[in-house]
N, C-alpha and C. Protein backbone atom coordinates (compact mmCIF):
# COMPACT_ATOMS: atom_id res chain seq x y z
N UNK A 1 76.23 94.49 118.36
CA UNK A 1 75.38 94.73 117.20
C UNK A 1 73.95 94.33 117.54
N UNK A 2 72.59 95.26 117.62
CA UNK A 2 71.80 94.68 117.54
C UNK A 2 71.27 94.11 116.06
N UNK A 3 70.84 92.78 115.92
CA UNK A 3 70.62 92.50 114.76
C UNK A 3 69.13 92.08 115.08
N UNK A 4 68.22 92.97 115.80
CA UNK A 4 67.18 92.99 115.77
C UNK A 4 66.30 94.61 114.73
N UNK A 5 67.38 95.25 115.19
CA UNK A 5 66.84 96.54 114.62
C UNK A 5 66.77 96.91 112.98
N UNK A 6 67.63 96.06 111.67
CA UNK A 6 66.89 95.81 110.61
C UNK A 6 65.55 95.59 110.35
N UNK A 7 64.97 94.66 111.29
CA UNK A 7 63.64 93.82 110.64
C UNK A 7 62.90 94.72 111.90
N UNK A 8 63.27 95.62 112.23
CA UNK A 8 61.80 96.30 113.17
C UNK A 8 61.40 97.53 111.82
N UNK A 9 60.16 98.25 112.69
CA UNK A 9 59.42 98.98 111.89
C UNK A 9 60.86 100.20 111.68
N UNK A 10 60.84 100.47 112.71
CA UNK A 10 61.96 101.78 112.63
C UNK A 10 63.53 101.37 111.91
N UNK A 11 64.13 100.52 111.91
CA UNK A 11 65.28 100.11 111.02
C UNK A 11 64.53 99.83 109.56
N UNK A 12 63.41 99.17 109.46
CA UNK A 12 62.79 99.35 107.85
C UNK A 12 62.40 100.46 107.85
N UNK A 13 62.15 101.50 108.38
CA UNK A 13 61.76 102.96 107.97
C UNK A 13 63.07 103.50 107.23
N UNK A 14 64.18 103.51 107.98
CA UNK A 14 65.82 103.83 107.77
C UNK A 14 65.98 103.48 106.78
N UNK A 15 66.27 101.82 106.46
CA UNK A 15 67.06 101.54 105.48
C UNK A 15 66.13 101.74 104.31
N UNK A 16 64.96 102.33 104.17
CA UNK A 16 63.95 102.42 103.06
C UNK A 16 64.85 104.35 102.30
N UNK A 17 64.75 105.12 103.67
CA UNK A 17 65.33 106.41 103.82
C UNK A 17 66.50 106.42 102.78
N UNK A 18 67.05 105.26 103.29
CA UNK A 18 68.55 105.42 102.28
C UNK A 18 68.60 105.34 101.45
N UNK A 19 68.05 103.69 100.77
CA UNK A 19 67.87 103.47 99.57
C UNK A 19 67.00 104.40 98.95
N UNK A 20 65.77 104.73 99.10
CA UNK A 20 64.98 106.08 98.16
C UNK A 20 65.91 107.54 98.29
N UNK A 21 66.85 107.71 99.01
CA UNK A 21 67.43 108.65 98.83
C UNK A 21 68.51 108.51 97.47
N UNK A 22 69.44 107.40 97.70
CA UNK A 22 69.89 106.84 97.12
C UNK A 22 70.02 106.71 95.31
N UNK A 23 68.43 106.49 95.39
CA UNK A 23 67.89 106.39 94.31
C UNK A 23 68.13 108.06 93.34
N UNK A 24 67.36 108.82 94.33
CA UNK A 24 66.97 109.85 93.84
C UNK A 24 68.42 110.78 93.61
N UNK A 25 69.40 110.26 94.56
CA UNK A 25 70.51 110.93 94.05
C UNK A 25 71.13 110.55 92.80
N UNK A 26 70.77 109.08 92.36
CA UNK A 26 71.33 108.84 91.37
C UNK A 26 70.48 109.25 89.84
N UNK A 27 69.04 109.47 90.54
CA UNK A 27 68.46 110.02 89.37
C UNK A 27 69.10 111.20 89.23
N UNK A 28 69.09 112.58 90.02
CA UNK A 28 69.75 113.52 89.79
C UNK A 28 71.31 113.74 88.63
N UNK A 29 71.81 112.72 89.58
CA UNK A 29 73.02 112.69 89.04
C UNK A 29 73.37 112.58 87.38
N UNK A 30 72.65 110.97 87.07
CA UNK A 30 72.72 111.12 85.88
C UNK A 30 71.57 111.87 84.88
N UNK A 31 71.02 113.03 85.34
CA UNK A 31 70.10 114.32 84.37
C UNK A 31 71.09 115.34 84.22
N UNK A 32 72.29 115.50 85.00
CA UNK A 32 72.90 116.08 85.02
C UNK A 32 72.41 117.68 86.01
N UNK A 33 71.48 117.22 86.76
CA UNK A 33 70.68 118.97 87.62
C UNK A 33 71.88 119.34 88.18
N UNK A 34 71.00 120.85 88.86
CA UNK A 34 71.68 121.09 89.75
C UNK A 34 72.23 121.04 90.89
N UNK A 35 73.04 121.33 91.22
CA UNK A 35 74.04 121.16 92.81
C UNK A 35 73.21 120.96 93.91
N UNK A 36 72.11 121.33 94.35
CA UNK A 36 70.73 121.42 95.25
C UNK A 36 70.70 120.60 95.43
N UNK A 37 69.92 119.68 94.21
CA UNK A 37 69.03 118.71 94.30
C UNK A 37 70.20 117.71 94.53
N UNK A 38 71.25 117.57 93.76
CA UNK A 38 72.04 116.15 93.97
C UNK A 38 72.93 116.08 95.41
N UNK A 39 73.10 117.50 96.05
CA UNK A 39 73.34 118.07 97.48
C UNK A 39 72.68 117.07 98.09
N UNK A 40 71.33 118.02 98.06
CA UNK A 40 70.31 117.47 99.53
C UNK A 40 70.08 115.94 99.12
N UNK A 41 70.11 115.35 98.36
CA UNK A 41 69.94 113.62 98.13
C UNK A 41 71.03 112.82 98.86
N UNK A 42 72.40 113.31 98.38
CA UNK A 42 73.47 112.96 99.44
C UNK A 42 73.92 112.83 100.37
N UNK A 43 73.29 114.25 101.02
CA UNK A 43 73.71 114.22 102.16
C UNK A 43 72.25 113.59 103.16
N UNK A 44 71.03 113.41 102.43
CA UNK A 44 70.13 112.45 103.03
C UNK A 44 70.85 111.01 103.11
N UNK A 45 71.36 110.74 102.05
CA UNK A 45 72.01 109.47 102.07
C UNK A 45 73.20 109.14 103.08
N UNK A 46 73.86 109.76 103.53
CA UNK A 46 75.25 109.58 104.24
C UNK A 46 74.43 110.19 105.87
N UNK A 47 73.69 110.62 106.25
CA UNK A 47 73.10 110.71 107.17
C UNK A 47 72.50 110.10 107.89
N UNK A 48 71.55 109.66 106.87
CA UNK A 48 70.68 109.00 107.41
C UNK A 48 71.14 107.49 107.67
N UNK A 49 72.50 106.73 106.68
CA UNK A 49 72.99 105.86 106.87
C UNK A 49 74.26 105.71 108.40
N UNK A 50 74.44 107.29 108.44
CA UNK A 50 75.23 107.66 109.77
C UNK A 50 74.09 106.80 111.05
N UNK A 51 72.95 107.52 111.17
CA UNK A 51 71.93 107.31 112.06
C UNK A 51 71.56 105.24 112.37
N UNK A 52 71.24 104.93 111.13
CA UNK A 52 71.14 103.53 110.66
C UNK A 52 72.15 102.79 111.46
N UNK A 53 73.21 103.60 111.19
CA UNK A 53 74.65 103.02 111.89
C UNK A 53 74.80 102.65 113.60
N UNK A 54 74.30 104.22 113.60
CA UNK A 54 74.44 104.50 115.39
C UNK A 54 73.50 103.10 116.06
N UNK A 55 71.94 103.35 115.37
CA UNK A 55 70.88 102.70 116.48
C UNK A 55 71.60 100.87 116.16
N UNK A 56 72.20 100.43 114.87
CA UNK A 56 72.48 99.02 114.64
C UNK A 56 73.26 98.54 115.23
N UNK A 57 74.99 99.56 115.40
CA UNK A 57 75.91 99.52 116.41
C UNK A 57 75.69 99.36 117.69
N UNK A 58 74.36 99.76 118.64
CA UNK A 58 74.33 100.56 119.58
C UNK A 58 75.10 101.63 120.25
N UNK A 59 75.70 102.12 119.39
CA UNK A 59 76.20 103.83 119.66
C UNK A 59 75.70 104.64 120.42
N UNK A 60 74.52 104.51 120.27
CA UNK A 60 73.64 105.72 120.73
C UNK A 60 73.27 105.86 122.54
N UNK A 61 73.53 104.31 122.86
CA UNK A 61 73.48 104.03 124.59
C UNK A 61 75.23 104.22 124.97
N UNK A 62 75.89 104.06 124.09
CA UNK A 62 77.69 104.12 124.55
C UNK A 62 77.56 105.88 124.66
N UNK A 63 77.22 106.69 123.49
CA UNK A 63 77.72 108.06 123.53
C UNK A 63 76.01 108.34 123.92
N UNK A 64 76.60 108.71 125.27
CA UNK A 64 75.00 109.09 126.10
C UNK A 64 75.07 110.32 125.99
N UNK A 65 75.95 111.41 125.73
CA UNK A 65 76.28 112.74 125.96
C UNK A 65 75.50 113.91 124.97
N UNK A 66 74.67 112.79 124.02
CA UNK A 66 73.65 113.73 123.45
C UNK A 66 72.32 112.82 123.47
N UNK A 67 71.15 113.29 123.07
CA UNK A 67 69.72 112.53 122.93
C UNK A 67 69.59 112.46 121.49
N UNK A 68 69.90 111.00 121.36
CA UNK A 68 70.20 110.61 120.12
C UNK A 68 68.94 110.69 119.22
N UNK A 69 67.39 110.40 119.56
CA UNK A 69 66.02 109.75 119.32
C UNK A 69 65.98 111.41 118.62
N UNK A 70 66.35 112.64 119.85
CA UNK A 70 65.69 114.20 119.70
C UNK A 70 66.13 114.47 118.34
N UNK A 71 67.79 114.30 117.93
CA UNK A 71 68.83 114.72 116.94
C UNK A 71 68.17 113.84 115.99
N UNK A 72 67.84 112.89 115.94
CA UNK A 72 67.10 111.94 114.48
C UNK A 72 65.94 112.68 114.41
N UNK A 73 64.81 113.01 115.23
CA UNK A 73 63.62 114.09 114.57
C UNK A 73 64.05 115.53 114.17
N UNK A 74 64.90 115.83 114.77
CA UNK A 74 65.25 117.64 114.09
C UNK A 74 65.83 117.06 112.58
N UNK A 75 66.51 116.09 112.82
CA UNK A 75 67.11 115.72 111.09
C UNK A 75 66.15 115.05 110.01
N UNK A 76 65.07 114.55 110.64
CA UNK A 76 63.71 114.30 109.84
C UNK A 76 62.75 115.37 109.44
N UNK A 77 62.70 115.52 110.80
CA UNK A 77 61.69 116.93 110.39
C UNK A 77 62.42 118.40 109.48
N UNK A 78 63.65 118.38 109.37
CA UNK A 78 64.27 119.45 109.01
C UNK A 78 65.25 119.19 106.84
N UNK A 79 65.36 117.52 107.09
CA UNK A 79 65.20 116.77 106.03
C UNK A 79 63.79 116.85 105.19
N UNK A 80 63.10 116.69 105.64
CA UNK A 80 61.22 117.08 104.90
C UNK A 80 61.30 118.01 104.12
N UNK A 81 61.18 119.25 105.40
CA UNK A 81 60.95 120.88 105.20
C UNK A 81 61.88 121.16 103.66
N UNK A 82 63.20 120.54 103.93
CA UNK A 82 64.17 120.63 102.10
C UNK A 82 63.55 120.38 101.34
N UNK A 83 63.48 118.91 101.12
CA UNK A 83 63.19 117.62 100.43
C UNK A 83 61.47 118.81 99.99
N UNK A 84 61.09 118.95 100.82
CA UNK A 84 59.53 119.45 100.08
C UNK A 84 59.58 120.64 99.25
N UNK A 85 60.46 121.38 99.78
CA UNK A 85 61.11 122.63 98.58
C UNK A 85 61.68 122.23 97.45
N UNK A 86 62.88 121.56 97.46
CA UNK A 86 63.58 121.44 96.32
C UNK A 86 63.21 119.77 95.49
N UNK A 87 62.69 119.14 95.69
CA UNK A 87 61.51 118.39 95.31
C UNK A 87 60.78 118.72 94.68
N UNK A 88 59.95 119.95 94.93
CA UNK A 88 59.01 120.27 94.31
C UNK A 88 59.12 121.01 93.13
N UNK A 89 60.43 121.92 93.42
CA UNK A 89 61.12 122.58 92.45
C UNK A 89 60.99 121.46 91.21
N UNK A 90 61.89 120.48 91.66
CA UNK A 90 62.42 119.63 90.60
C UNK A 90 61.89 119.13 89.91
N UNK A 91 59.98 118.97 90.48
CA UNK A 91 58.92 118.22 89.66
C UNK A 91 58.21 119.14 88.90
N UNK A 92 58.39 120.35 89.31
CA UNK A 92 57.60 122.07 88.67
C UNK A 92 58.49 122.37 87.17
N UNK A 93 60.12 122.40 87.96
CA UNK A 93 60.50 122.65 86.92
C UNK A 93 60.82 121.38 85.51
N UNK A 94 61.20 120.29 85.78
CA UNK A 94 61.78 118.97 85.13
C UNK A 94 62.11 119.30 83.79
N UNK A 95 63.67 119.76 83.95
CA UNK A 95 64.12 119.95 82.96
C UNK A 95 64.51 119.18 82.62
N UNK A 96 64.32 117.64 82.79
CA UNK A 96 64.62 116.42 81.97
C UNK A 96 63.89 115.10 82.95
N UNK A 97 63.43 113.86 82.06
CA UNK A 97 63.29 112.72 82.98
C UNK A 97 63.89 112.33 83.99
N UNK A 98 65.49 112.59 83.66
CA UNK A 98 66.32 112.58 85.23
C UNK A 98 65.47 113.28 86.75
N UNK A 99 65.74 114.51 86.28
CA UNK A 99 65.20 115.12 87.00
C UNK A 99 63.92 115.29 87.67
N UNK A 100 62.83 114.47 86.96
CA UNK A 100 61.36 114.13 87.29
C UNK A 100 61.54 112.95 88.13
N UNK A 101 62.27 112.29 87.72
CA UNK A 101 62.45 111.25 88.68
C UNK A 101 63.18 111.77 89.66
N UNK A 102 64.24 112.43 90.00
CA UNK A 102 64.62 111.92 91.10
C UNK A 102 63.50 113.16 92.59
N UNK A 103 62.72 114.14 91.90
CA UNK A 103 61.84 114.66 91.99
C UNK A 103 60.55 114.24 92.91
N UNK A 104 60.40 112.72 92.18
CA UNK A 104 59.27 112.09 92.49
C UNK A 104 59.36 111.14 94.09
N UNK A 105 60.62 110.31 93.43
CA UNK A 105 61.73 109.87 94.17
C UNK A 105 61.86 110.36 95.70
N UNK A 106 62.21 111.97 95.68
CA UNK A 106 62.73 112.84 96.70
C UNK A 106 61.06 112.94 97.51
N UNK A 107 60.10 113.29 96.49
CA UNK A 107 58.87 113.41 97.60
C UNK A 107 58.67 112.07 98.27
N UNK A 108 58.99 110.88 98.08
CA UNK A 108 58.54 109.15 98.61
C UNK A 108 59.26 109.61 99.66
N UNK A 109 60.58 110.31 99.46
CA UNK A 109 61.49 110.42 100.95
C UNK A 109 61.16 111.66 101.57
N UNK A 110 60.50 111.91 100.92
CA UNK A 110 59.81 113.23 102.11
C UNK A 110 58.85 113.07 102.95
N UNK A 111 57.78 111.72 102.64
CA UNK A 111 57.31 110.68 103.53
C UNK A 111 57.64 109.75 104.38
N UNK A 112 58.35 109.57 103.90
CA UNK A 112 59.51 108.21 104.84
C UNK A 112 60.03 109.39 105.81
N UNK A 113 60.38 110.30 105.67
CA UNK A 113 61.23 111.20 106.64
C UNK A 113 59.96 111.47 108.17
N UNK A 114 59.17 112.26 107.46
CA UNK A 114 57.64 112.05 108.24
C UNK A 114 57.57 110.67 108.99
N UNK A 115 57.14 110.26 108.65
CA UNK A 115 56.55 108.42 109.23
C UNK A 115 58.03 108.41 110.60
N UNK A 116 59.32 108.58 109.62
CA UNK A 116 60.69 108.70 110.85
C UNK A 116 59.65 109.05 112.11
N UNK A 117 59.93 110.57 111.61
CA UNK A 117 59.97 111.41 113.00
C UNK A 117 58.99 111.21 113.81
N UNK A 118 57.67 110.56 112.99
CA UNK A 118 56.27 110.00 113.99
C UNK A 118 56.81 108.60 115.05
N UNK A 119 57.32 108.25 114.03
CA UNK A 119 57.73 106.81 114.77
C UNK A 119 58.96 107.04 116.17
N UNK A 120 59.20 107.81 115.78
CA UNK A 120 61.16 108.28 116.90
C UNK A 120 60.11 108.89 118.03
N UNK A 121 59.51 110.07 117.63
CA UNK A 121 58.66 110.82 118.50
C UNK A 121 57.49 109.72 119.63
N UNK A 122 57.12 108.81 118.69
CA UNK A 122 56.22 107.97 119.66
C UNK A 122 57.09 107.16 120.48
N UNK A 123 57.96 107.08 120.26
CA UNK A 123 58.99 106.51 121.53
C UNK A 123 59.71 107.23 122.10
N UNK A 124 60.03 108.27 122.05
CA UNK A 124 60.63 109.21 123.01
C UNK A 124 59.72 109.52 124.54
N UNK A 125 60.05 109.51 125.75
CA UNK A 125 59.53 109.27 126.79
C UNK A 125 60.29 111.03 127.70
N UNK A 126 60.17 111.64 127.36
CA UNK A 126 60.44 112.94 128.40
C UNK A 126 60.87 112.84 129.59
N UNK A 127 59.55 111.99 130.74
CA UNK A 127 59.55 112.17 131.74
C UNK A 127 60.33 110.89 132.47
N UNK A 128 60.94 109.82 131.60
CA UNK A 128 61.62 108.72 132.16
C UNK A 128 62.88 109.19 132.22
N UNK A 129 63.91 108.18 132.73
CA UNK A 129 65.60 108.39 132.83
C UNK A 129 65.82 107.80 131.66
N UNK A 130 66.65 107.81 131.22
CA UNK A 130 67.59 107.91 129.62
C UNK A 130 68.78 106.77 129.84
N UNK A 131 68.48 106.07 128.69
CA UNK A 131 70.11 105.07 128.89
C UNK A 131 69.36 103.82 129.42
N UNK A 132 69.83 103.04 130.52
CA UNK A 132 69.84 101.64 130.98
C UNK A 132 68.31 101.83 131.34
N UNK A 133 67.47 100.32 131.49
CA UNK A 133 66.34 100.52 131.91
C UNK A 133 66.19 99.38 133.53
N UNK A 134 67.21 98.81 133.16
CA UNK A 134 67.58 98.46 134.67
C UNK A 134 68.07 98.61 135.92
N UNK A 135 67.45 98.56 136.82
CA UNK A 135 68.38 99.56 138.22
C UNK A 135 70.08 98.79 138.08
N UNK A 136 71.24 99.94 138.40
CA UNK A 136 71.82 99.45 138.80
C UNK A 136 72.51 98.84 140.26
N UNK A 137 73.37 97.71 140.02
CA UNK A 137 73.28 97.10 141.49
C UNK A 137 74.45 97.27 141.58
């Protein structure tokens, strides 16, 4: 377990992800909206807590067989691109306070998603080797 990666910038980026997702699903939920909006909140939530999981576990150095850092920005950057559609919907249309909130809610995590993928992206290294940073002996 690293129990360093809560209190860094990038584990407080995450667990912020969840909880404002969180939130906004539960605003949804109880306005009673539609399937969309309480969709894409959920499955921000169970995702992004998937991810939270991997880097806290260290998962992500055990299952080397994908680039874990790349798969967290396509899911940020591709989390946004939603979140900024049906978000916006939800604040255009607000067919109830539920729904304005979880609206408002969904755009805070459409920032946090951003800031992610800046932050993942500024540590991603292309041209280095991947995995251990020590030679092995």
């Amino acid at each position: 377990v690293d129990s360093s990666f809560p209190r860094s910038l990038r584990g407080a980026v995450k667990l912020a992800r969840v909880l404002v997702a969180f939130v906004a699903f539960l605003c949804f939920v109880a306005s009673r909206s539609r399937g969309a909006y309480t969709a894409l909140a959920g499955w921000e939530v169970v995702i992004t807590a998937v991810f939270f999981l991997l880097y806290l576990l260290k998962l992500d150095e055990r299952l080397s067989w994908l680039f874990w850092p790349l798969a967290d920005i396509f899911n940020s950057v591709i989390a946004a691109l939603f979140l900024l559609i049906v978000c916006l919907f939800a604040v255009i249309i607000k067919t109830n306070n539920g729904t304005l909130a979880g609206g408002v809610f969904g755009l805070v995590l459409l920032v946090l998603c951003v800031v992610d993928a800046v932050l993942l992206f500024r540590k991603i290294s292309f041209a280095g080797p991947r995995g251990r940073t020590t030679p092995a002996q």
